[in-house]
Protein backbone atom coordinates (compact mmCIF):
# COMPACT_ATOMS: atom_id res chain seq x y z
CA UNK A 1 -61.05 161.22 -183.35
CA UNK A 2 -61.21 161.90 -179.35
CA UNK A 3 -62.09 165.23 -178.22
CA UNK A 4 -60.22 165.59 -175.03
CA UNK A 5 -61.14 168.41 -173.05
CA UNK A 6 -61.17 169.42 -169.34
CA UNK A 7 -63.15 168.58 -165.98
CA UNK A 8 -63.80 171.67 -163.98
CA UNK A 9 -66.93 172.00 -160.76
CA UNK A 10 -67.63 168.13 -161.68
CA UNK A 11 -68.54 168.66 -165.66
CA UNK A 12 -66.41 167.83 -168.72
CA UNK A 13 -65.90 171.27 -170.81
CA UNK A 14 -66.05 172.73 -174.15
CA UNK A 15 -62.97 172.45 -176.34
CA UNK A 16 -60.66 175.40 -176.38
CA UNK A 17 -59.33 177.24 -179.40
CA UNK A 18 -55.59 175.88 -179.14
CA UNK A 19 -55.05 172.12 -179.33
CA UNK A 20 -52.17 169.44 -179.53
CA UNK A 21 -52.40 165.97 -181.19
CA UNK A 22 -52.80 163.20 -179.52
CA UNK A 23 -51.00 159.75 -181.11
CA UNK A 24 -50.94 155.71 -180.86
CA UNK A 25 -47.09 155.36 -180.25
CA UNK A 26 -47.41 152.42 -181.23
CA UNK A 27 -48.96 152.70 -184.59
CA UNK A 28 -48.11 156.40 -185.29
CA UNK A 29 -51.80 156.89 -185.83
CA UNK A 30 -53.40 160.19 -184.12
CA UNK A 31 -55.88 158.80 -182.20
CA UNK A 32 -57.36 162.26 -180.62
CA UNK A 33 -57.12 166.28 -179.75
CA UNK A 34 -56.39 167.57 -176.70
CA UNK A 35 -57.83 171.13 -175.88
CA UNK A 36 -54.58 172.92 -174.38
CA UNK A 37 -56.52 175.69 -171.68
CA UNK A 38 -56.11 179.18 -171.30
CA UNK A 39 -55.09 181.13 -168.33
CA UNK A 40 -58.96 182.32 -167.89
CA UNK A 41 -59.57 178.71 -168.06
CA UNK A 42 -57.43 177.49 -165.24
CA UNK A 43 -58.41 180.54 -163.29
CA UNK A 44 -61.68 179.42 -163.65
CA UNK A 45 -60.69 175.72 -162.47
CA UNK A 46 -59.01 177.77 -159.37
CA UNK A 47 -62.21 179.70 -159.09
CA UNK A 48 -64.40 176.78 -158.54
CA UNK A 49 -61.54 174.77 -156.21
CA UNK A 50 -61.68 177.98 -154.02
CA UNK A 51 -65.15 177.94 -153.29
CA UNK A 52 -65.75 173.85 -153.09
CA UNK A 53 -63.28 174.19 -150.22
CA UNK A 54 -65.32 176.18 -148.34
CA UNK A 55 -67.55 173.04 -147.32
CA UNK A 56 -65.31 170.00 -148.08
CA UNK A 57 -62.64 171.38 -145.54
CA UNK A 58 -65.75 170.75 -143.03
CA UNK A 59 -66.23 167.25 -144.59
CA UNK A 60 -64.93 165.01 -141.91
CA UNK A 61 -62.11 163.39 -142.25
CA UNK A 62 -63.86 160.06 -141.99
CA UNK A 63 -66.54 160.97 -144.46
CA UNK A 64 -63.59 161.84 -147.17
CA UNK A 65 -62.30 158.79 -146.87
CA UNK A 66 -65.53 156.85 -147.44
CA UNK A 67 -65.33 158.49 -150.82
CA UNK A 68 -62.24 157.24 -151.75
CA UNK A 69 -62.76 153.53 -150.20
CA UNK A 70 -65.86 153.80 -152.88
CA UNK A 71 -62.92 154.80 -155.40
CA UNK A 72 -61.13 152.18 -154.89
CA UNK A 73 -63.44 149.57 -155.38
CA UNK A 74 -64.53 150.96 -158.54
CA UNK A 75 -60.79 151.38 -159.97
CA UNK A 76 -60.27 147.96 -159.25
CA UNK A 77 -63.85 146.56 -161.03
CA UNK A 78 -62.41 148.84 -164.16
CA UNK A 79 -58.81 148.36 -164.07
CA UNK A 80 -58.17 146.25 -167.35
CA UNK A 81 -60.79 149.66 -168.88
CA UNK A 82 -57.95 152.16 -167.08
CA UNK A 83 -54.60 150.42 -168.40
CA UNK A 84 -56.00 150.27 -171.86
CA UNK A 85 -56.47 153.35 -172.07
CA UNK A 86 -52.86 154.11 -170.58
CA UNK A 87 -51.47 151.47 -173.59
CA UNK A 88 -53.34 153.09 -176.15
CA UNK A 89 -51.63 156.49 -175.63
CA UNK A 90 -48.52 156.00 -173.72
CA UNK A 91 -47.48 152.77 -175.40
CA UNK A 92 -46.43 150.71 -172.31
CA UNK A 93 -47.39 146.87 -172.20
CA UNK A 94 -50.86 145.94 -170.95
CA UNK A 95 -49.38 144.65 -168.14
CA UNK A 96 -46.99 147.43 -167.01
CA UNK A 97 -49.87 149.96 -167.01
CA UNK A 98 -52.20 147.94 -164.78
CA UNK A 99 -48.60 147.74 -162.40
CA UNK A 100 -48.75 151.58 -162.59
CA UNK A 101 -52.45 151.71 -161.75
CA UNK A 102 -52.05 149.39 -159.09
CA UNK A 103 -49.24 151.56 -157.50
CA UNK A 104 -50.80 154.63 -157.68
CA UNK A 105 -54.18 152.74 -155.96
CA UNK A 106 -51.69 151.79 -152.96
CA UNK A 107 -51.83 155.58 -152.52
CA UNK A 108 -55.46 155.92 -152.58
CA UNK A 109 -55.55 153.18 -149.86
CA UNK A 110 -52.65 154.95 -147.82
CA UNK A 111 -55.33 158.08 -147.84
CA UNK A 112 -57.80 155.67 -146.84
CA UNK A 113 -55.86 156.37 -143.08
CA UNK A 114 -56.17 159.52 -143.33
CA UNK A 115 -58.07 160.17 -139.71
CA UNK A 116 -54.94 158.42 -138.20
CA UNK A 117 -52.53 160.64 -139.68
CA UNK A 118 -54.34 163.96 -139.46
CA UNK A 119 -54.24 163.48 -135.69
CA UNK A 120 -52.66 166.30 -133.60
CA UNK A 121 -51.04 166.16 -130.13
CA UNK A 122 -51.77 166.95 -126.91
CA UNK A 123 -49.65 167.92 -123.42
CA UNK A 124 -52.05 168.63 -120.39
CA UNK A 125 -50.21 171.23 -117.41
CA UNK A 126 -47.59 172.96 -119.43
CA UNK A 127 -48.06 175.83 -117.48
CA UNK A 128 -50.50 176.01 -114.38
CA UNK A 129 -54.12 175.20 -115.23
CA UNK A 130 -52.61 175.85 -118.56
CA UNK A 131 -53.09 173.21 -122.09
CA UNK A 132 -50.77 173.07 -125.30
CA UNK A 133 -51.89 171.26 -128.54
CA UNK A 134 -51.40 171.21 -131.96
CA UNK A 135 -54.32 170.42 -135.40
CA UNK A 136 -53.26 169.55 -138.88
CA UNK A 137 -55.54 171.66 -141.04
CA UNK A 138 -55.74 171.75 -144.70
CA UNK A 139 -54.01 174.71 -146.82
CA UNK A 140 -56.64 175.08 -149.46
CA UNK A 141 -56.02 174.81 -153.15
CA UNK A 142 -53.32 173.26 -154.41
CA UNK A 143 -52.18 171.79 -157.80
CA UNK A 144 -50.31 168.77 -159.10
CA UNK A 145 -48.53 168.47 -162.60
CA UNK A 146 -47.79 165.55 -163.82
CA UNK A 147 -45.53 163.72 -166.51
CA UNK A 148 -46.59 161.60 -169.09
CA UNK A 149 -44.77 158.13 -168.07
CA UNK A 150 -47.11 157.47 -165.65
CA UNK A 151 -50.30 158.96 -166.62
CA UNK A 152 -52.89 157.13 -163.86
CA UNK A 153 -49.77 156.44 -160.76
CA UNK A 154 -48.68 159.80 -160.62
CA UNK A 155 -51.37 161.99 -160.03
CA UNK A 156 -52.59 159.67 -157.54
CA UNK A 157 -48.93 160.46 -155.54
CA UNK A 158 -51.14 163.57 -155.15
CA UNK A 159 -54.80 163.97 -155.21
CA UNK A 160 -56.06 161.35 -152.86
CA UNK A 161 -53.42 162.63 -150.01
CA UNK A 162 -54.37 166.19 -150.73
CA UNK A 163 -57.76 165.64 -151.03
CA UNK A 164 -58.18 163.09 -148.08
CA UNK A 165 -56.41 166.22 -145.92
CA UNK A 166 -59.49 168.31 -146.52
CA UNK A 167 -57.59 170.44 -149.83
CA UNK A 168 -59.22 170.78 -153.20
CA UNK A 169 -57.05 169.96 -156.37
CA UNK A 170 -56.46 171.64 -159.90
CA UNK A 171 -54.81 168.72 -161.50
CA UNK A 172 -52.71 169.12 -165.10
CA UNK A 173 -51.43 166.03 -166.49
CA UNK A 174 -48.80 165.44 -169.55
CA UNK A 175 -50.88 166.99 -172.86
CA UNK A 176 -49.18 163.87 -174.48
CA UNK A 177 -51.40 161.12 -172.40
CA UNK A 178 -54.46 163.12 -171.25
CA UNK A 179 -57.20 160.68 -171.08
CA UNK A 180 -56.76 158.60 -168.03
CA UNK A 181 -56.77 161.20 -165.48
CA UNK A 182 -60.04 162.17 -166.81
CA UNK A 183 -61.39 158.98 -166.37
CA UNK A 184 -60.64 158.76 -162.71
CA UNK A 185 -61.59 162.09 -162.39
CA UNK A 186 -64.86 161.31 -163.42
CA UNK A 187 -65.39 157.88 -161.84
CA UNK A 188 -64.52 159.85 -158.56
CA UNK A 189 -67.76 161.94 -159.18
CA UNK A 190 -69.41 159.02 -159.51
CA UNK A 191 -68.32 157.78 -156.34
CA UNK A 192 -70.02 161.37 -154.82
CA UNK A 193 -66.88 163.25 -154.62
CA UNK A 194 -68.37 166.79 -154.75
CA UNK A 195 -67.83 169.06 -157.87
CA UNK A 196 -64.88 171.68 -158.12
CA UNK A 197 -62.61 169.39 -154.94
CA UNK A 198 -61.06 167.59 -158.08
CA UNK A 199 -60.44 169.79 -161.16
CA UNK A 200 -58.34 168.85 -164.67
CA UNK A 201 -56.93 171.30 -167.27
CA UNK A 202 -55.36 170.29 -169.79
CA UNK A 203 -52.58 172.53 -171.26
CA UNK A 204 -48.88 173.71 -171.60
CA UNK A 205 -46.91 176.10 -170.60
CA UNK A 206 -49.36 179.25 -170.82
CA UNK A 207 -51.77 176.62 -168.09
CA UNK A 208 -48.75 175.71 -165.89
CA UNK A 209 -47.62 179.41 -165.26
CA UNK A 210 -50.78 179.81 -164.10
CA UNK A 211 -50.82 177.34 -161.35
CA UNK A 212 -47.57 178.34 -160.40
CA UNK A 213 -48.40 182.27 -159.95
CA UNK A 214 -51.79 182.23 -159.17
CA UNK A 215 -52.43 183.88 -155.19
CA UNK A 216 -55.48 181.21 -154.56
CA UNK A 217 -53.22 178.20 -155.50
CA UNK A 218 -51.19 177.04 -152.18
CA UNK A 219 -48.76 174.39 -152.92
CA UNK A 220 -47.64 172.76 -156.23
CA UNK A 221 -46.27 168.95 -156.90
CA UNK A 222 -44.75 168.06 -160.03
CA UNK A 223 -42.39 165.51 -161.80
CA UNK A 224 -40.57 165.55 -164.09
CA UNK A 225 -37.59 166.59 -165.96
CA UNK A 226 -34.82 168.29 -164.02
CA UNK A 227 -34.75 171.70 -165.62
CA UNK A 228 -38.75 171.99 -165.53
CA UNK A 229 -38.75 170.99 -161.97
CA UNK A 230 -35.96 173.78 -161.22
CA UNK A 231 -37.98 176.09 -162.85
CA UNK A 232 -41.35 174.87 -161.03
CA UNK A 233 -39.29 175.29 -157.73
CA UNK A 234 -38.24 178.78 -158.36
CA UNK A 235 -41.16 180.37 -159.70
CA UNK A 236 -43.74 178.46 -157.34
CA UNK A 237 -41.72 179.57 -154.38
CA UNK A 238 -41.10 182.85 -155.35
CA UNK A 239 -44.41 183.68 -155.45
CA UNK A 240 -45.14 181.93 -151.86
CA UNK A 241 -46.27 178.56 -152.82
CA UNK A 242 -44.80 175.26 -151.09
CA UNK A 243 -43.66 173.50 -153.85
CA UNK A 244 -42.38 169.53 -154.20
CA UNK A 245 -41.02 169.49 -157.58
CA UNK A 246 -39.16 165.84 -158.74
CA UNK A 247 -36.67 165.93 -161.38
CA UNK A 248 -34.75 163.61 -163.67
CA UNK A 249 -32.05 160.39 -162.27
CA UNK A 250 -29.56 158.92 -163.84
CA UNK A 251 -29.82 155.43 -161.57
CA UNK A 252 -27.30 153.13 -160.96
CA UNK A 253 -26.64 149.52 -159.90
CA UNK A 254 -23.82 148.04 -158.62
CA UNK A 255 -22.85 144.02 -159.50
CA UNK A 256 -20.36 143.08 -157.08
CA UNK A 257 -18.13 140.20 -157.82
CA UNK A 258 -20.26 137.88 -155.61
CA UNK A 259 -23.97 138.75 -156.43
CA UNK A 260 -25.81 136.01 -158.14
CA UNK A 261 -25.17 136.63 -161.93
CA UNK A 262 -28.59 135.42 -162.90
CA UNK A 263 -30.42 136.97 -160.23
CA UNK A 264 -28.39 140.53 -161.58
CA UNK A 265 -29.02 139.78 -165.12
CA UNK A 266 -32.99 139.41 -164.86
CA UNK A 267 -33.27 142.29 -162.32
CA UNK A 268 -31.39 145.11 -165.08
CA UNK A 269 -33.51 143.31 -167.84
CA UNK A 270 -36.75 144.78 -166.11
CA UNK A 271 -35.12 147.88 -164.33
CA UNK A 272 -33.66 149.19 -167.51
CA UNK A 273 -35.62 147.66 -170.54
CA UNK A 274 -39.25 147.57 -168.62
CA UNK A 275 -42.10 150.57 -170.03
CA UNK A 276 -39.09 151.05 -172.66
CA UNK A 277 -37.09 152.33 -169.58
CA UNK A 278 -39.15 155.67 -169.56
CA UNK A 279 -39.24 155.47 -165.91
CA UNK A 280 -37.57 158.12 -163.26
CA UNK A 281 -36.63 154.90 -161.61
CA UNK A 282 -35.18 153.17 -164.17
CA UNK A 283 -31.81 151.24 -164.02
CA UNK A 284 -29.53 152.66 -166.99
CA UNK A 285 -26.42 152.06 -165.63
CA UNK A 286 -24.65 149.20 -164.39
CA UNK A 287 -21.61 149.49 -162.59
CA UNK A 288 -19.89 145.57 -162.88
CA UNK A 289 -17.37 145.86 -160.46
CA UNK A 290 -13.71 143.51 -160.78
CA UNK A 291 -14.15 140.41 -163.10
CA UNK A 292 -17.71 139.50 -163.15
CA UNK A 293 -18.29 142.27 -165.91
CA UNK A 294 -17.34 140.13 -169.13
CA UNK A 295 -20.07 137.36 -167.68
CA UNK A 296 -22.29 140.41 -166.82
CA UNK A 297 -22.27 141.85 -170.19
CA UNK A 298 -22.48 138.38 -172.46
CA UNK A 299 -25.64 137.31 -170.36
CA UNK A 300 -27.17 140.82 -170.48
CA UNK A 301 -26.31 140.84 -174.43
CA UNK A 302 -27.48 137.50 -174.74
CA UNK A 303 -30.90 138.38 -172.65
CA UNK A 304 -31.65 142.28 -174.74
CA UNK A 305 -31.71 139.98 -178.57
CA UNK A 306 -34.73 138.10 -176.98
CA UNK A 307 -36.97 141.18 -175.67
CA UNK A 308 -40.44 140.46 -176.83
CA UNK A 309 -41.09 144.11 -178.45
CA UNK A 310 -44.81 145.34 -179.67
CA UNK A 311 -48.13 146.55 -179.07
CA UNK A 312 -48.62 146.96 -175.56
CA UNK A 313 -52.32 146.62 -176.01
CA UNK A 314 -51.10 142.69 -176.92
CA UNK A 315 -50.20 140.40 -174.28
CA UNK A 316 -47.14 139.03 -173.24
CA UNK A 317 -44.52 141.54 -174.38
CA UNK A 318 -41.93 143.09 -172.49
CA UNK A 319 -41.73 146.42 -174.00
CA UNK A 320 -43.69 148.46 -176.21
CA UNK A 321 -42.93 151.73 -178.17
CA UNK A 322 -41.41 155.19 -177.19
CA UNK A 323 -44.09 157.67 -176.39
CA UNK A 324 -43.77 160.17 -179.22
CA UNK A 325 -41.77 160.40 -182.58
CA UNK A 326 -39.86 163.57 -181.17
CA UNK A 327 -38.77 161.49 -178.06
CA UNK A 328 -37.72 158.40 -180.02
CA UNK A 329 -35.45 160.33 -182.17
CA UNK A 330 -34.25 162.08 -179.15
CA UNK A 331 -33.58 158.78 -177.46
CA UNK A 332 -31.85 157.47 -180.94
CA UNK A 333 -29.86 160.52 -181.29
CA UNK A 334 -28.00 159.51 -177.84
CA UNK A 335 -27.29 155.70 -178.84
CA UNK A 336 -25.90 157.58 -182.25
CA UNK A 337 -23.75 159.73 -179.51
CA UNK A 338 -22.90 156.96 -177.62
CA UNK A 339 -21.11 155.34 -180.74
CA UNK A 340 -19.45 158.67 -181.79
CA UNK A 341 -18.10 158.52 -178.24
CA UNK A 342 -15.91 155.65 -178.43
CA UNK A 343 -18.64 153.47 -176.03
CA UNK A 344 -18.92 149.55 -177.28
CA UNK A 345 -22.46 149.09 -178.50
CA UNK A 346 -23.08 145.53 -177.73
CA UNK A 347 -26.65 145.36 -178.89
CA UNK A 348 -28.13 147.65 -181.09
CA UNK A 349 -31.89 148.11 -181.38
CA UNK A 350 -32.19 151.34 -183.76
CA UNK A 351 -33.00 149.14 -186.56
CA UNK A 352 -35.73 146.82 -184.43
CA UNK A 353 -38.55 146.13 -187.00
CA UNK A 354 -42.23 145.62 -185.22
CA UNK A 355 -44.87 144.16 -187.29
CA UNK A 356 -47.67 145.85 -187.91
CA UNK A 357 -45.81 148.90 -186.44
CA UNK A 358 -44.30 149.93 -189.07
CA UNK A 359 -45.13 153.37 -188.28
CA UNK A 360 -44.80 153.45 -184.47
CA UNK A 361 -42.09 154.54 -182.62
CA UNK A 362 -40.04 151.51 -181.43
CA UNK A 363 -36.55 151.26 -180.30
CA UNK A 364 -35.36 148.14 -179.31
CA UNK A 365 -33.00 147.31 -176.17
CA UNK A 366 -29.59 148.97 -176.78
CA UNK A 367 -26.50 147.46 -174.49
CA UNK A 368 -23.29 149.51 -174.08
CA UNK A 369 -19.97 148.33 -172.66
CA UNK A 370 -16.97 150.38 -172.12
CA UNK A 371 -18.88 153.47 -171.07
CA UNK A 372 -17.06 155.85 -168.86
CA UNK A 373 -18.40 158.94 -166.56
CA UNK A 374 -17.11 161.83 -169.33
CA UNK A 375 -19.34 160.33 -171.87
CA UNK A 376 -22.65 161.90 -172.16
CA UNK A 377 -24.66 158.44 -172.51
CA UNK A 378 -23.43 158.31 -168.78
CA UNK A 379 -24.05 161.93 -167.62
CA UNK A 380 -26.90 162.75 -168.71
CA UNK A 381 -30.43 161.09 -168.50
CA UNK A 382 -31.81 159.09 -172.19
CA UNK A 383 -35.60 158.20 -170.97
CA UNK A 384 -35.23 154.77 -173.06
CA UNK A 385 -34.41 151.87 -173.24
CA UNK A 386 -30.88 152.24 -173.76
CA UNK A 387 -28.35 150.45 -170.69
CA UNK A 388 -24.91 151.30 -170.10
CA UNK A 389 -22.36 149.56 -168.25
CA UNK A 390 -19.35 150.50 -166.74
CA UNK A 391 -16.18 148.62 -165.40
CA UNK A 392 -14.79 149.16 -162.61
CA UNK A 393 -11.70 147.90 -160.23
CA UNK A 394 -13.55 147.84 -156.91
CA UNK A 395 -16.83 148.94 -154.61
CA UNK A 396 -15.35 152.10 -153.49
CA UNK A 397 -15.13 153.38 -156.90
CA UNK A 398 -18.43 152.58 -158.01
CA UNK A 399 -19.85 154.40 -154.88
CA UNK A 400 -17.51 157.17 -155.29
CA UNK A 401 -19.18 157.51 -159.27
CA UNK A 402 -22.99 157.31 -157.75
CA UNK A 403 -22.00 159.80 -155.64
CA UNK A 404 -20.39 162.27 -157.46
CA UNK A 405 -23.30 162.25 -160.10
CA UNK A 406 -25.88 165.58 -159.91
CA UNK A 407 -28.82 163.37 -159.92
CA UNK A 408 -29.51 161.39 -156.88
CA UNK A 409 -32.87 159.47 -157.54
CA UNK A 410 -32.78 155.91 -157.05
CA UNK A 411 -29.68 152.83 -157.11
CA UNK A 412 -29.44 149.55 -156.24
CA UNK A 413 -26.85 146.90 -155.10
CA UNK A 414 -26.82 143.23 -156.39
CA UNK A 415 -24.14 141.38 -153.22
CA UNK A 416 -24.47 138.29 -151.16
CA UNK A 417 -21.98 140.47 -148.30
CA UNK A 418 -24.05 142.50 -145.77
CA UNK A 419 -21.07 144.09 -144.70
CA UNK A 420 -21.03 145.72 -148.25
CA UNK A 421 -24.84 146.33 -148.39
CA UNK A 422 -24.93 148.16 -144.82
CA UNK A 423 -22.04 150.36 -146.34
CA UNK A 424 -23.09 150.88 -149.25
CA UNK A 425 -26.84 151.92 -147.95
CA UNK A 426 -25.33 153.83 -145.42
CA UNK A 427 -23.06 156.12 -147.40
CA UNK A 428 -24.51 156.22 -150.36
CA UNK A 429 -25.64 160.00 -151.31
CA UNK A 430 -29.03 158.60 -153.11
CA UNK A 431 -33.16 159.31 -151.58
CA UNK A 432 -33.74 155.62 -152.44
CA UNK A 433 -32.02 152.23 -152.15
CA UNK A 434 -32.18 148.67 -153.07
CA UNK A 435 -30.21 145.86 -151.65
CA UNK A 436 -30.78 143.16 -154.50
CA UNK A 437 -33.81 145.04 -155.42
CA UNK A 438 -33.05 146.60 -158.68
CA UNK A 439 -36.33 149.34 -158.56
CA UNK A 440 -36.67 150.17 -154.88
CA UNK A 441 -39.89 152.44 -155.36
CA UNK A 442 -41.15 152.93 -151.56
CA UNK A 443 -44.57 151.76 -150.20
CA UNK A 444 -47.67 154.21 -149.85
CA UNK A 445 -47.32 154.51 -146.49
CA UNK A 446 -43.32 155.51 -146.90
CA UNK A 447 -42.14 158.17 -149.17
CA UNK A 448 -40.88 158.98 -152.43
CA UNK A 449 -38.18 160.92 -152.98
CA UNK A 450 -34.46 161.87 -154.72
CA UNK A 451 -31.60 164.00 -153.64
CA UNK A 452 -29.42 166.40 -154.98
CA UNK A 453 -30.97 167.60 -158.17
CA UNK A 454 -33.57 164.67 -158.23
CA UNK A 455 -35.65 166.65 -156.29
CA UNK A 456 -36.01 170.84 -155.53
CA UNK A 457 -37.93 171.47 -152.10
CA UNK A 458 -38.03 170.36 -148.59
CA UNK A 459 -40.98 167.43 -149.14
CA UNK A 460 -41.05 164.14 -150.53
CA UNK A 461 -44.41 162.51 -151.93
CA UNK A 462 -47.33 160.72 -150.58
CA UNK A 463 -46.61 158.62 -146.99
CA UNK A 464 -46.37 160.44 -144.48
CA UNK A 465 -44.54 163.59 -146.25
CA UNK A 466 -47.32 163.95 -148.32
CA UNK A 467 -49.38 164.59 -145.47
CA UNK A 468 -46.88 166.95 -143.83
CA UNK A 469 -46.93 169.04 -147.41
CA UNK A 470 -50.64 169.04 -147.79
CA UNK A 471 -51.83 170.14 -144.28
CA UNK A 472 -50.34 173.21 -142.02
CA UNK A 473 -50.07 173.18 -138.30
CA UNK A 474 -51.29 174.81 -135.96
CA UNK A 475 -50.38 175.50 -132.20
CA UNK A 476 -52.94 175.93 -129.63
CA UNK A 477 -52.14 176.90 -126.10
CA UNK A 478 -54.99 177.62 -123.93
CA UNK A 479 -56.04 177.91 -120.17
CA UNK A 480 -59.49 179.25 -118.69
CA UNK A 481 -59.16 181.72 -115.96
CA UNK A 482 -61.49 181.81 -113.07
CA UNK A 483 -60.21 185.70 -112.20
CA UNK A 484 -58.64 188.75 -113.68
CA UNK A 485 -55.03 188.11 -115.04
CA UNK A 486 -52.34 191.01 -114.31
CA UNK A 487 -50.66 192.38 -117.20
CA UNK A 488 -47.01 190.98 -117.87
CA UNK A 489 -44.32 193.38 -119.51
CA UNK A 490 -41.69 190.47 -119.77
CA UNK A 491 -41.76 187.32 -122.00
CA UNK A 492 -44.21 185.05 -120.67
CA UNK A 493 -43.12 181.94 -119.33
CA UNK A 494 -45.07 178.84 -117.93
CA UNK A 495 -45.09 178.13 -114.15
């Protein structure tokens, strides 16, 4: 049994008195115990952050970053050792985790820049003999919370950015997949990061509170579901903290009558059936519009009996399991709704029999047709692999329907007219957009981001945003007399 604990000031901890299981989705087997930390625990972990700041805010910028190139070379030497790990406890295929890892490492390499984007500005003469500019400087301890679909990418959306700008971290992952932010937490020590700039507690609710009241603690990232990240943005910011906090989607993609069927058909396979669509950016709806929905749905029906479902840890598959029992029932419960709602359930996977997993917690793909947008299936977001389409008469009421939904997180067009693509990416009311790209996650050095309630706060992550939220600025104006200067009653004004 794993003993999964915390890493505070550089050095794994003793076990605390209140724990959680932690299970092999896809065997059912519990496979370790997480220690769930106690507000003097994560004080503590804010304790030590506080005073390692002191001297790695006076680390040069360059000198971070040699840390981190050190980091990177190491996470890619031990990446199969990482997305193991990742399989083990989240249940994604062997190949999807090293994806994730390999995403979250284009972060790590964005933060390699660093120097280039801390840089200030400069305007010589503003006023007579008189010099304006402007410093990014660090704000000091801040926290990131993360969910548990992507245990390793995730986090790394935050600490390397942060932590590259000259902050120190108090990092709390999902309590369902704990152990792979330890491990990069502690092959970052071995790569001389210096103890207490990267801290992890694991913990609930009584540990997240903390971060999110606590005076020392500056700004707060999280994703996750809607109603936690509402609740992250409201208390964090009540109590003065700059707070990111990404919520839940409910993504969709558009088939026009001209897209390339096949090209469509393959693309919703992986957006909506790929990590057993427990993604933020998964595709669960499609939106055929005119008469290319009956060819739409037979290939997609056709394409869902074939998934290759197992053990992630084996390769080859396209899906594994659903992260916990709770959540698979959860996810089951909605195909059940979906039925009792009158939607046409095409393909059904509650019945999808795994061997050797008897006892793990698959679902297999599940295809809907006939969905409409007063169905809950449609309004509300599953977190499996479970794809809905819905028919409609023409583009402008498919765009209409993305638009009027509350979540705004990613969607995606599949058209051979850029007439229609240019329209559609320029009205649509969504943070991010594909044009035949069914999962239009940005690059590192671009940003991540929803609308509407995808995401609560002014700040997207990592890219350039990330290093707007993790650093304050600072205006200098300065000029060197060579006499006495009068005093002036009225509001000064350059010359």
């Amino acid at each position: 049994m794993n003993n999964i604990t915390h890493f505070i000031n550089g050095q794994i901890t003793a076990a605390s008195e209140r724990n959680a299981p932690v299970y092999n989705p896809a065997t059912g087997e519990q496979t370790g115990v997480v220690s769930l930390a106690p507000a003097s625990l994560v004080e503590e972990a804010i304790a030590n952050a506080k005073e390692a700041f002191e001297e790695w805010s006076k680390v040069t910028p360059l000198n971070r970053v040699r840390i981190l190139f050190k980091f990177k070379m190491l996470l890619e030497e031990r990446m199969d050792e990482l997305a193991e790990a990742i399989t083990k406890e989240h249940g994604k295929v062997f190949e999807d985790a090293k994806g994730e890892i390999i995403r979250g490492m284009e972060v790590v390499e964005f933060a390699c820049g660093i120097p280039s984007a801390l840089k200030g500005e400069i305007t010589e003469q503003v006023g007579r003999d008189v010099d304006a500019y402007s410093v990014n400087q660090p704000l000091g301890v801040v926290a990131g919370i993360s969910p548990f679909n992507f245990p390793a990418m995730v986090p790394m959306w935050m600490w390397p950015v942060a932590i590259a700008c000259g902050n120190t971290f108090v990092m709390k992952p999902s309590e369902k997949d704990p152990t792979a932010t330890l491990m990069v937490a502690e092959w970052l020590k071995e790569c001389g990061l210096p103890d207490g700039v990267l801290n992890i507690v694991n913990g609930d609710k009584e540990a997240v509170d903390v971060l999110l009241t606590h005076p020392d603690i500056q700004a707060v990232s999280f994703v996750g579901s809607t109603p936690i990240a509402e609740y992250i943005y409201s208390t964090a910011s009540a109590h003065g903290k700059r707070v990111q906090a990404l919520g839940g989607a409910k993504n969709h993609m558009i088939v026009m009558p001209d897209a390339d069927i096949d090209g469509a058909v393959n693309a919703l396979m992986g957006a909506a059936f790929g990590s057993a669509g427990e993604r933020c950016m998964a595709i669960s709806v499609a939106v055929a519009v005119g008469d290319i929905a009956d060819e739409l749905v037979d290939k997609l029906a056709a394409k869902t009996k074939e998934l290759k479902i197992g053990n992630g840890i084996n390769r080859g598959l396209d899906m594994g399991p659903l992260v916990t029992k709770e959540h698979h029932a959860k996810v089951k419960g909605y195909v059940d709704l979906g039925v009792e709602e009158g939607a046409k359930l095409v393909v059904d996977g509650r019945d999808v029999k795994v061997d050797g997993g008897e006892n793990g917690y698959f679902l297999g793909g599940c295809l809907f047709d006939n969905v409409t947008t007063d169905m809950k299936i449609y309004q509300e977001e599953i977190f499996g692999p479970v794809l809905c389409v819905v028919r409609v008469e023409d583009y402008a009421t498919a765009a209409k329907m993305i638009n009027d939904h509350e979540y705004g997180n990613g969607t995606s067009i599949f058209t051979r007219s850029g007439a229609v693509a240019r329209k559609f990416a320029h009205d649509i009311q969504v943070g991010m957009v594909g044009v035949n790209v069914p999962i239009p996650v940005p690059m590192a050095f671009h940003a991540f981001g929803g609308w509407k309630r995808s995401l609560f706060g002014s700040n997207h992550v990592h890219g350039p945003e990330g290093v707007r939220f993790y650093t304050k600025r600072k205006a200098v104006t300065m000029r060197w007399p060579e006499g006495d200067l009068d005093a002036e009653f009225v509001m000064p004004t350059m010359k």
